[in-house]
Protein backbone atom coordinates (compact mmCIF):
# COMPACT_ATOMS: atom_id res chain seq x y z
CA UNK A 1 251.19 173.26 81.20
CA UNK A 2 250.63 172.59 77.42
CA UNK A 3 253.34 174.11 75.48
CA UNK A 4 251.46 176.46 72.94
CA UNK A 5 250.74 175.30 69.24
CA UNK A 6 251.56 176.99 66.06
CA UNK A 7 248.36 176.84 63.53
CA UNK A 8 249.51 176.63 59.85
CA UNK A 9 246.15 178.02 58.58
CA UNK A 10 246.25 181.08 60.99
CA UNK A 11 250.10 181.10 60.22
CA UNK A 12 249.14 181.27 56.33
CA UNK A 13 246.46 183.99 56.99
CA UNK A 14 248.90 186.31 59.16
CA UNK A 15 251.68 185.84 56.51
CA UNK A 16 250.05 187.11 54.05
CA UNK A 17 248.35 189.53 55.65
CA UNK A 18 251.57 190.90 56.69
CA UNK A 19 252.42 191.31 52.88
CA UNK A 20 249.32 193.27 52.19
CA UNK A 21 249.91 195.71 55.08
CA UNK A 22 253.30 195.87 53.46
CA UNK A 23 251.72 196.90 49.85
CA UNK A 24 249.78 199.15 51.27
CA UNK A 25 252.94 201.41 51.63
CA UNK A 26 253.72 201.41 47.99
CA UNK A 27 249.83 202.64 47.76
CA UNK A 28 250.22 204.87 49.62
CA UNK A 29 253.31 206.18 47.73
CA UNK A 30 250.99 206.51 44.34
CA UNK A 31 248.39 207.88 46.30
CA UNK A 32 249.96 210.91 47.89
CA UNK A 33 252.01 211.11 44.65
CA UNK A 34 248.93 211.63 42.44
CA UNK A 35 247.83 214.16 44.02
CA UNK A 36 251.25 216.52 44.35
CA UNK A 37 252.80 218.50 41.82
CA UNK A 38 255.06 216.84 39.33
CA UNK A 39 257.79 218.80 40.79
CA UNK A 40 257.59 216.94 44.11
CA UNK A 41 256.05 213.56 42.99
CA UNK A 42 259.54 211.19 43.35
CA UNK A 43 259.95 212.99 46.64
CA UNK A 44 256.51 212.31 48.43
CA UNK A 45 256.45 208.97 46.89
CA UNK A 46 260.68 208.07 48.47
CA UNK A 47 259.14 209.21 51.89
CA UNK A 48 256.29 206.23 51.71
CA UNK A 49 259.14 204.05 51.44
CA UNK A 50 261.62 205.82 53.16
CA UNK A 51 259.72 205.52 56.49
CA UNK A 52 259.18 202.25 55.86
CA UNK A 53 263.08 201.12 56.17
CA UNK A 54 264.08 203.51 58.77
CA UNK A 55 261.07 202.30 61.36
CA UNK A 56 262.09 198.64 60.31
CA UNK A 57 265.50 198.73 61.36
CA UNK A 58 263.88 200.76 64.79
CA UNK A 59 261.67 198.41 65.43
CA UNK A 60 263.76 195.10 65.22
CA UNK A 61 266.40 197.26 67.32
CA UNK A 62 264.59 198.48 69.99
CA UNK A 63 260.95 199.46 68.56
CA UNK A 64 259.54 196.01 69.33
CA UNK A 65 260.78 195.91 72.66
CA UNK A 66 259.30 198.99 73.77
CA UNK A 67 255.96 198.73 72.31
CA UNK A 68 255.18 195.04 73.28
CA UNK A 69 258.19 193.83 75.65
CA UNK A 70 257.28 193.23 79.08
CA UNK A 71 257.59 196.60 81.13
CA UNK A 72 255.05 198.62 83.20
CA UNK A 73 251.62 200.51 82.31
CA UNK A 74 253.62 202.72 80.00
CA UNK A 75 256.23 201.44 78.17
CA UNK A 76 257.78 197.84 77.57
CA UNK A 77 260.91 197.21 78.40
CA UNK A 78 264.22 196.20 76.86
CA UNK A 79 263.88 192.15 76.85
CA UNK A 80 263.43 192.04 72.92
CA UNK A 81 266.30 194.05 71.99
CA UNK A 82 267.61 193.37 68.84
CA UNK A 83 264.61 190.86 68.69
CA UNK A 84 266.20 188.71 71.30
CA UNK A 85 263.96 185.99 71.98
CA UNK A 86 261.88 187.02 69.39
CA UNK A 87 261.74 182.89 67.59
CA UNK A 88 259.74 180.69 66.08
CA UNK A 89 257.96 179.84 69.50
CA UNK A 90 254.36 181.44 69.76
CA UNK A 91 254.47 184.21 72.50
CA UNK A 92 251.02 183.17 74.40
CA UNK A 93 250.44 186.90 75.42
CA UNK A 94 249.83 188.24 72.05
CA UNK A 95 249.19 185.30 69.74
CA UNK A 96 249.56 181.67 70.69
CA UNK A 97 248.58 179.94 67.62
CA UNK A 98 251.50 182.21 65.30
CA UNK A 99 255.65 182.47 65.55
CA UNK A 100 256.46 185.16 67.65
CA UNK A 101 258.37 186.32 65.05
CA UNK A 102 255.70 186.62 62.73
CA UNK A 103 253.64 188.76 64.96
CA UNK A 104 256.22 191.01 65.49
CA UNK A 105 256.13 191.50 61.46
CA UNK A 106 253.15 192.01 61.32
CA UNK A 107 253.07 194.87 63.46
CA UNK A 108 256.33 196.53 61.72
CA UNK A 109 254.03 197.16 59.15
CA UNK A 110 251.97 199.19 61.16
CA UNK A 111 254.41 200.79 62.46
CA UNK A 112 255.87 202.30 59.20
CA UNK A 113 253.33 203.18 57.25
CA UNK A 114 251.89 205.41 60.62
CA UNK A 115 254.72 207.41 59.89
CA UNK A 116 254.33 207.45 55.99
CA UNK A 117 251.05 208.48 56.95
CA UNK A 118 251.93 212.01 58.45
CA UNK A 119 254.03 212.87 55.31
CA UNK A 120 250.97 213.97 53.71
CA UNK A 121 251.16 217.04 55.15
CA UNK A 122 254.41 218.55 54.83
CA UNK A 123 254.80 218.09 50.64
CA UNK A 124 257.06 220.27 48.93
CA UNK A 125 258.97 221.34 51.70
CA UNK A 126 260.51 219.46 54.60
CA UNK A 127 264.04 218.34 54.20
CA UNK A 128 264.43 214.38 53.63
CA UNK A 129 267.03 214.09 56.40
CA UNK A 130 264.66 215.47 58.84
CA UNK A 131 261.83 213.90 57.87
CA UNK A 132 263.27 210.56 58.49
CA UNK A 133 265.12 211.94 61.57
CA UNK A 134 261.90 213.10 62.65
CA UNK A 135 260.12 209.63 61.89
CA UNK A 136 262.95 207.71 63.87
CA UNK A 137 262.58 210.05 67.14
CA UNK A 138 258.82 209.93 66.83
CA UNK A 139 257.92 206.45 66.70
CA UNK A 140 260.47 205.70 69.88
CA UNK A 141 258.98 208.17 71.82
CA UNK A 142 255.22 208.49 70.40
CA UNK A 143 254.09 205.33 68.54
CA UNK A 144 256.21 202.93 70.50
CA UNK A 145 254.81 203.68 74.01
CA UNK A 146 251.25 204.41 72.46
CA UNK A 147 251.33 200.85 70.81
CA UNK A 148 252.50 199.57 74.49
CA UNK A 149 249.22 201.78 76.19
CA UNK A 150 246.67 200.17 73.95
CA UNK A 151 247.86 196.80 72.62
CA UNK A 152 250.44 195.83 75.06
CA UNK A 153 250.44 193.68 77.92
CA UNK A 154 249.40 195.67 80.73
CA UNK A 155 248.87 198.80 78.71
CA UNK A 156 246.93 201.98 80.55
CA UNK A 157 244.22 201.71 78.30
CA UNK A 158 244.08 198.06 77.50
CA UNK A 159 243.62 197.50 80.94
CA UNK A 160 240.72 200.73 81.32
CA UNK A 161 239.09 198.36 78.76
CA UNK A 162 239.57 200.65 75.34
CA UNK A 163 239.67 198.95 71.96
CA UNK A 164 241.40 199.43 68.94
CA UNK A 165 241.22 196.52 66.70
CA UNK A 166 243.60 197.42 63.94
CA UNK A 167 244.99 200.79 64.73
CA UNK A 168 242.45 203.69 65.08
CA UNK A 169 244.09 205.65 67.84
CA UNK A 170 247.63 204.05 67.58
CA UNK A 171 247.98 204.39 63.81
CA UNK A 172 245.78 206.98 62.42
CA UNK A 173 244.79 209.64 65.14
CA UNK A 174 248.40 210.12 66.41
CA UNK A 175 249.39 210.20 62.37
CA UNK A 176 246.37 212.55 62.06
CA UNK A 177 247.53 214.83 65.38
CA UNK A 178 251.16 214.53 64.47
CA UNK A 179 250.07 215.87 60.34
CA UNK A 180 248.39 218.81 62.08
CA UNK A 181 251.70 220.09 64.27
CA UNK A 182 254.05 219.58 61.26
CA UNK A 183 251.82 221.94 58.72
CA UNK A 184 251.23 223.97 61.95
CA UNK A 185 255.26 224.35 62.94
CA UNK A 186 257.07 224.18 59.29
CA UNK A 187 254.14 226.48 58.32
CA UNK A 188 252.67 226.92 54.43
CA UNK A 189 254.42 226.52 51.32
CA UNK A 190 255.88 229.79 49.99
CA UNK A 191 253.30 229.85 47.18
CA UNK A 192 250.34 228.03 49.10
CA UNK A 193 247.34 230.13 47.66
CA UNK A 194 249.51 232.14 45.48
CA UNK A 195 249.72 229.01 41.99
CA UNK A 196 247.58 225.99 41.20
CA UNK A 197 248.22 223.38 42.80
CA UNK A 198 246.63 220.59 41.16
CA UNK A 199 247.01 216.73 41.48
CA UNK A 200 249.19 216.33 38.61
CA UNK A 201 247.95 212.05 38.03
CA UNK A 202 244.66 211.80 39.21
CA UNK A 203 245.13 208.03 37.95
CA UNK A 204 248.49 207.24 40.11
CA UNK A 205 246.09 209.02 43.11
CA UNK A 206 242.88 206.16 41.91
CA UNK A 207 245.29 203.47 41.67
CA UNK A 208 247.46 204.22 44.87
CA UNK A 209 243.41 203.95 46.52
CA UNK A 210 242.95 200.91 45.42
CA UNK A 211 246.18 199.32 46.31
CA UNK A 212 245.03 200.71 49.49
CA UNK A 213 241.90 199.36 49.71
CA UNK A 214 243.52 195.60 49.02
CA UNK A 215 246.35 196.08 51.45
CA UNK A 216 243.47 197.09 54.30
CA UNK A 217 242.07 193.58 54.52
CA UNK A 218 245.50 192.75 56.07
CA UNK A 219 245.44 195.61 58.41
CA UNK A 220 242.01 194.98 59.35
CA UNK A 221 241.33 191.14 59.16
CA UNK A 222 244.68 190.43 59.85
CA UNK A 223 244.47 191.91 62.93
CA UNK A 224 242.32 188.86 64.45
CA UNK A 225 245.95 187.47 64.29
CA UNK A 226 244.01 184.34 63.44
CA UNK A 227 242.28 182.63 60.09
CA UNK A 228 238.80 182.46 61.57
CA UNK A 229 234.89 184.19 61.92
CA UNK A 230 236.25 187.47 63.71
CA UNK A 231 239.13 187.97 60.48
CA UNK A 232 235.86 187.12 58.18
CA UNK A 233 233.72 189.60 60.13
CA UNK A 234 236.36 192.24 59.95
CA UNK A 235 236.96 191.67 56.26
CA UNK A 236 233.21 192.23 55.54
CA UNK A 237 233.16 195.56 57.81
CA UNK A 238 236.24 196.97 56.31
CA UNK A 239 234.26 196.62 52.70
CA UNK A 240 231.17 197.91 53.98
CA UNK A 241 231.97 200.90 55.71
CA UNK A 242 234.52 201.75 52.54
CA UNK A 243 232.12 201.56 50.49
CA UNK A 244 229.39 203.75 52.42
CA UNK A 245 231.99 206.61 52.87
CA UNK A 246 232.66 206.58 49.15
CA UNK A 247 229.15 206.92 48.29
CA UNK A 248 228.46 209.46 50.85
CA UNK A 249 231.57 211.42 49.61
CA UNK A 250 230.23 211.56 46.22
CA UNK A 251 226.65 212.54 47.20
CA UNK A 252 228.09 215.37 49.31
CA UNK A 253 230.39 216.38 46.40
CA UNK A 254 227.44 216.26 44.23
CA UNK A 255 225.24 218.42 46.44
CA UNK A 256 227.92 220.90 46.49
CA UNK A 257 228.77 221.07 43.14
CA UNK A 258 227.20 218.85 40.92
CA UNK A 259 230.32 216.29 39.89
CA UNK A 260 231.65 213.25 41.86
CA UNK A 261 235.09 213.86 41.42
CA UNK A 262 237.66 211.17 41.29
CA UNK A 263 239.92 212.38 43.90
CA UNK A 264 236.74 212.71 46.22
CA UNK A 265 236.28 209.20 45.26
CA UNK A 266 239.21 207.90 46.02
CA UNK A 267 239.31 210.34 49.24
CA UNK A 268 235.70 209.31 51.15
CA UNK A 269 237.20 205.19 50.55
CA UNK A 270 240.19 205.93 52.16
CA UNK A 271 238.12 207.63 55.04
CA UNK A 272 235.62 204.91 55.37
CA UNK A 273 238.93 202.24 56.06
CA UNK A 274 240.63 204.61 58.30
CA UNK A 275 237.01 205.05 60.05
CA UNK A 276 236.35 201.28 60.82
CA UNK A 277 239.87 200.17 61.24
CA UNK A 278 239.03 200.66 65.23
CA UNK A 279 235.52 198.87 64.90
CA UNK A 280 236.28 196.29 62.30
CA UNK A 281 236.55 193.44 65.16
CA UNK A 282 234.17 194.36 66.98
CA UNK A 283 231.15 195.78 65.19
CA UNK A 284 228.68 194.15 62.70
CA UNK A 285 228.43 194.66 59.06
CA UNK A 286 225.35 197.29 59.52
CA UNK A 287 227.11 199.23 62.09
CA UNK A 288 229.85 199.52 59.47
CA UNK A 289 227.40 200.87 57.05
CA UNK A 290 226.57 203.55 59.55
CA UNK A 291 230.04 204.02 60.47
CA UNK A 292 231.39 205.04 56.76
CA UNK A 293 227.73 206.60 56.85
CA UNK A 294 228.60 208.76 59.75
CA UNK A 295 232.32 209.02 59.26
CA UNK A 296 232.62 210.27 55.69
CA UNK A 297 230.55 213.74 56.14
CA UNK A 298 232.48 215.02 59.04
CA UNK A 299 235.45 214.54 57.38
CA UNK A 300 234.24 216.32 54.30
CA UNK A 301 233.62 219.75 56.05
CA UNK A 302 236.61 219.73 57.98
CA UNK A 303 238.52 219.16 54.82
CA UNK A 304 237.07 222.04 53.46
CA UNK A 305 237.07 224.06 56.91
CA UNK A 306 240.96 223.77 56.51
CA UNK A 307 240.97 225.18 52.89
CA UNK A 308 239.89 228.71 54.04
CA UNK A 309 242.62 228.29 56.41
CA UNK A 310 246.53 229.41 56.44
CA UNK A 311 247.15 225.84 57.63
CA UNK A 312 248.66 224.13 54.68
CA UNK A 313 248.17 220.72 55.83
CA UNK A 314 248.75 219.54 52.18
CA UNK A 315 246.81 216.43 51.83
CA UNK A 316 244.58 216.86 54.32
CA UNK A 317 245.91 214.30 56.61
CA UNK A 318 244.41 215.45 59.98
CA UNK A 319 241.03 215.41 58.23
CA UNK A 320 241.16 211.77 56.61
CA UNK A 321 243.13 210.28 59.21
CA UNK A 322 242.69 212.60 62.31
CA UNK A 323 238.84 213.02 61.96
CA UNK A 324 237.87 209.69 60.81
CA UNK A 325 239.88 207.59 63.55
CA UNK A 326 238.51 209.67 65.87
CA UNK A 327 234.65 209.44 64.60
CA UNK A 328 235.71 205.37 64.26
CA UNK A 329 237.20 204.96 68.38
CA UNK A 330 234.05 206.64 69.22
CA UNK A 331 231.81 205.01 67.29
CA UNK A 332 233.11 201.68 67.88
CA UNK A 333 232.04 202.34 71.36
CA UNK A 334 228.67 202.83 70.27
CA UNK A 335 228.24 199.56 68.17
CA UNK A 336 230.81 197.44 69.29
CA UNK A 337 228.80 194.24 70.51
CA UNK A 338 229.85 191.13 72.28
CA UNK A 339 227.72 189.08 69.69
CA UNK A 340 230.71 189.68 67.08
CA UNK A 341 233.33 189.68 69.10
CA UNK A 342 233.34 187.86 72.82
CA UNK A 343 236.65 189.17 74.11
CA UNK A 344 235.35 192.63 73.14
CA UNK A 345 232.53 194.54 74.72
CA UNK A 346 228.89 195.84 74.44
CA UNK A 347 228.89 199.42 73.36
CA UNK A 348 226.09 202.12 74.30
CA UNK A 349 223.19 200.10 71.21
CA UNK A 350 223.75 197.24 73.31
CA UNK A 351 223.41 199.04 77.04
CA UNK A 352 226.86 199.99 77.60
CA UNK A 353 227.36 203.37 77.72
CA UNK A 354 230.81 203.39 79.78
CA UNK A 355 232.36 202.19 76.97
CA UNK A 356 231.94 205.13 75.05
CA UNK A 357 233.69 207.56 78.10
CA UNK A 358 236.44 204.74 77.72
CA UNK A 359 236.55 205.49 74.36
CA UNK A 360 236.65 209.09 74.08
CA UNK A 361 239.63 209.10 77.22
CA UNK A 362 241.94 207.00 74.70
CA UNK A 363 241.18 209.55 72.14
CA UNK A 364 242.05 212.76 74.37
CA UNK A 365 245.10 210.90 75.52
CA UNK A 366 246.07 210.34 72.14
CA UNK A 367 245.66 213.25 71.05
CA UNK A 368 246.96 215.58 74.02
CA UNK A 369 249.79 212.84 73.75
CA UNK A 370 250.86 213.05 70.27
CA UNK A 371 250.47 216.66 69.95
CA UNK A 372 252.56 217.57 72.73
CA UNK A 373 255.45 214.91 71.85
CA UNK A 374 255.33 215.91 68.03
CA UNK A 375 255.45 219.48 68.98
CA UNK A 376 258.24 218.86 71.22
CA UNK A 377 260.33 216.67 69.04
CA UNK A 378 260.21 219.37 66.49
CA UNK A 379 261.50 221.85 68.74
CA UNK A 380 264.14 219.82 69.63
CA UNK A 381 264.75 218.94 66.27
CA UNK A 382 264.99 222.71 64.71
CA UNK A 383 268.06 223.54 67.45
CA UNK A 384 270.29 221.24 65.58
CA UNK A 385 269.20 221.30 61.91
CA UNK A 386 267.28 222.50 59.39
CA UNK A 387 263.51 221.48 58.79
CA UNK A 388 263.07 223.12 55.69
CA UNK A 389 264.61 223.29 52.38
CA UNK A 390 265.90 226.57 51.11
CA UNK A 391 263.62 229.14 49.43
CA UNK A 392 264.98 228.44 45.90
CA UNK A 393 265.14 224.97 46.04
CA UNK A 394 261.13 225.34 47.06
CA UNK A 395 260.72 226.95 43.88
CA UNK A 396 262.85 224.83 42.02
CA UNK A 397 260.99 221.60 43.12
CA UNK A 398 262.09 219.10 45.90
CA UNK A 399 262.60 216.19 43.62
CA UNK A 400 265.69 217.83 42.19
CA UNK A 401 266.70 219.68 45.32
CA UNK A 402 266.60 217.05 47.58
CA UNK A 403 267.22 213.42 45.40
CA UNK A 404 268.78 215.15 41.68
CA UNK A 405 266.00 213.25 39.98
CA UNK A 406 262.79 213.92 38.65
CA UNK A 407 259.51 212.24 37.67
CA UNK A 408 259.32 213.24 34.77
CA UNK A 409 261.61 213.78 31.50
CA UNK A 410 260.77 215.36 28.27
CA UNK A 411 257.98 217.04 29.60
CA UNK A 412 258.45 220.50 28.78
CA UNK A 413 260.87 223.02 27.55
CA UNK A 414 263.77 222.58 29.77
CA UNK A 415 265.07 219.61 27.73
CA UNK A 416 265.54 222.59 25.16
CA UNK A 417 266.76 224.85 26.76
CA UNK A 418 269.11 222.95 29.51
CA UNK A 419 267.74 224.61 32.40
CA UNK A 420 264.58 224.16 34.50
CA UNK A 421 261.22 225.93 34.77
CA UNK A 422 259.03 226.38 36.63
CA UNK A 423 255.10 227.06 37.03
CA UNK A 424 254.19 230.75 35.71
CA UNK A 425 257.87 231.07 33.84
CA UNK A 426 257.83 232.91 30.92
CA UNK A 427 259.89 230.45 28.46
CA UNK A 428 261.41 232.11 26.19
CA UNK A 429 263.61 230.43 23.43
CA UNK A 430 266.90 232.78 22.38
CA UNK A 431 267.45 231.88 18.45
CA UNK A 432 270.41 230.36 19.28
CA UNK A 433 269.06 228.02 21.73
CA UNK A 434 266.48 226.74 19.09
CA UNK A 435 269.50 226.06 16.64
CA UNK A 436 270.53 224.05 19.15
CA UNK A 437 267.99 222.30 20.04
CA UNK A 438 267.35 221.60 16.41
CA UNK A 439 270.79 219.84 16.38
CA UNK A 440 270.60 217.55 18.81
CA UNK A 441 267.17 216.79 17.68
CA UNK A 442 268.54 215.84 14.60
């Protein structure tokens, strides 16, 4: 038997696409910290990154291991522990032409910024030490065996047949599911509905998009774990149906009240990635277009469903992420096509309508799966410490409660005064206070 041969081109390709996946969780960082309060910005930005270290250090552990070590139809098993035999030597199962260490990079990435993902909805409130407690538990005993059911050797639903070329159900519909039990358990901020709550740097929010946007050609096109048509193809898709969701965002906001808004902008491209990131392998540029087509509307309503609602899902992660993998894993089995792809399959356009039951059974596992395991890890979790930070500190602002930073000095009055406000304080300056102000001013 030939012994397998590493590719420097696909090599090159996968390397770098491994660095964009990477970036992506910095962009996400400006993203979600655009749109928060400036009182919470350093925190929702440190829990981008945050995840991002804490599910590294799982995954070379034991996180690996589980999700793509050999094991049954559930979970892998405990053969790459501590990345034991994880070397330079292509593993033929998953990519024969790369380093087996490489591919196991490459889908770190993934792993991290699923949980970064979820933070979205539980700004301004959730403890740091339990978020990242929470992330640890949840990707050993949600992400890890889901990666194992639908990308792993021997996996439930790799075998049934389902695909997910870049993450749809593994990444964003469990992030999506597991968004929707944390606003739903650690329940609304204490002044949800009560103060504005505007984006305080719409620009950090456009900018955080568009480091997105770059960083998705690696989760996408990467994916084909090689430098050839099917990485191209996926490349183009990812593009196209980005770009249709965007423009269908803006006509919707438009309809509704007469101004494309930047945030809605930046919010129907993020939906039209997250929407094709099942697809993007398997589906041709047109069925993108009709994907982010498709994709981007639903999305919109339920996002505004939810803002009549006491859920205070904060960024509306269940909607973006939720909603659109779930349109995308369906969808993808109605345009997926052989033609595109040859290891993939025909969806129902091209006679094959089982492929869209196959579909919609790795979605209701997901999401039955997720929910449940979130729900119960939180359970768990709240016997032995606190999930929330204290009333005052809410008001305060997490930044300084949780980290003793904030985003922001100079900004207002308290630099005065010496002590913090906050929004709807009266500030008012004692005479003595502006005297010494004035001195130190001076």
């Amino acid at each position: 038997m030939q012994a397998p041969t590493i590719s420097s081109g696909d090599t090159a390709w996968v390397l770098i696409s491994t660095a964009l996946v990477l970036f992506m969780v910095p962009g996400l960082a400006f993203f979600y910290g655009g749109l928060v309060r400036s009182k919470s910005a350093l925190n929702t930005m440190l829990m981008s990154l945050g995840a991002l270290a804490v599910v590294t250090v799982q995954w070379v552990l034991f996180g690996y291991s589980l999700a793509f070590g050999p094991g049954s139809n559930w979970i892998g098993g405990l053969s790459f522990l501590g990345f034991q035999g994880v070397t330079a030597t292509p593993n033929p199962t998953y990519a024969a032409a790369l380093p087996h260490l490489l591919f196991a990079a490459f889908q770190a990435m993934f792993a991290g910024i699923t949980v970064a993902l979820f933070s979205g909805a539980i700004i301004d409130r959730m403890r740091f030490v339990a978020y990242l407690t929470f992330g640890l538990i949840w990707t050993t005993l949600v992400y890890d065996p889901l990666a194992h059911w639908v990308w792993g050797d021997g996996g439930w639903l790799r075998t049934l047949g389902a695909l997910d070329f870049a993450g749809g159900t593994v990444v964003h519909i469990s992030a999506g599911i597991t968004a929707l039990v944390l606003a739903k358990v650690l329940g609304p901020r204490r002044d949800f509905k009560r103060v504005p709550t505007v984006p305080h740097n719409v620009p950090f929010a456009l900018l955080g998009a568009g480091m997105l946007w770059f960083g998705w050609f690696g989760f996408n096109a990467g994916s084909a774990l090689a430098a050839d048509g099917i990485a191209a193809n996926a490349l183009v898709t990812t593009h196209a149906a980005a770009a249709a969701s965007l423009l269908t965002w803006s006509l919707l906001e438009l309809f509704k009240s007469g101004r494309a808004t930047a945030v809605g902008v930046a919010t129907g491209a993020v939906v039209g990635l997250v929407a094709i990131t099942p697809a993007a392998g398997f589906v041709t540029p047109m069925s993108a277009l009709a994907i982010g087509f498709l994709a981007a509307p639903v999305s919109f309503f339920v996002l505004h469903y939810r803002s009549k609602t006491a859920l205070d899902d904060t960024l509306d992660v269940f909607a973006c992420h939720g909603v659109a993998g779930i349109m995308g894993a369906v969808l993808t089995g109605v345009f997926a096509s052989k033609d595109v792809n040859p290891i993939g399959a025909d969806g129902l356009l091209r006679g094959n309508p089982t492929l869209v039951g196959i579909q919609v059974l790795a979605v209701v596992a997901t999401v039955a799966f997720a929910g449940v395991a979130s729900f119960g890890i939180l359970s768990a979790l709240k016997l032995v410490m606190p999930l929330r930070i204290r009333v005052d500190a809410e008001v305060q602002g997490i930044d300084l409660a949780e980290h003793g930073e904030e985003a922001y000095h100079g900004s207002d009055l308290s630099d005065l005064t010496g002590r913090r406000t906050a929004l709807g304080d009266a500030v008012v300056l004692s005479a003595s206070e502006l005297r010494g102000a004035v001195v130190r001013s001076a």
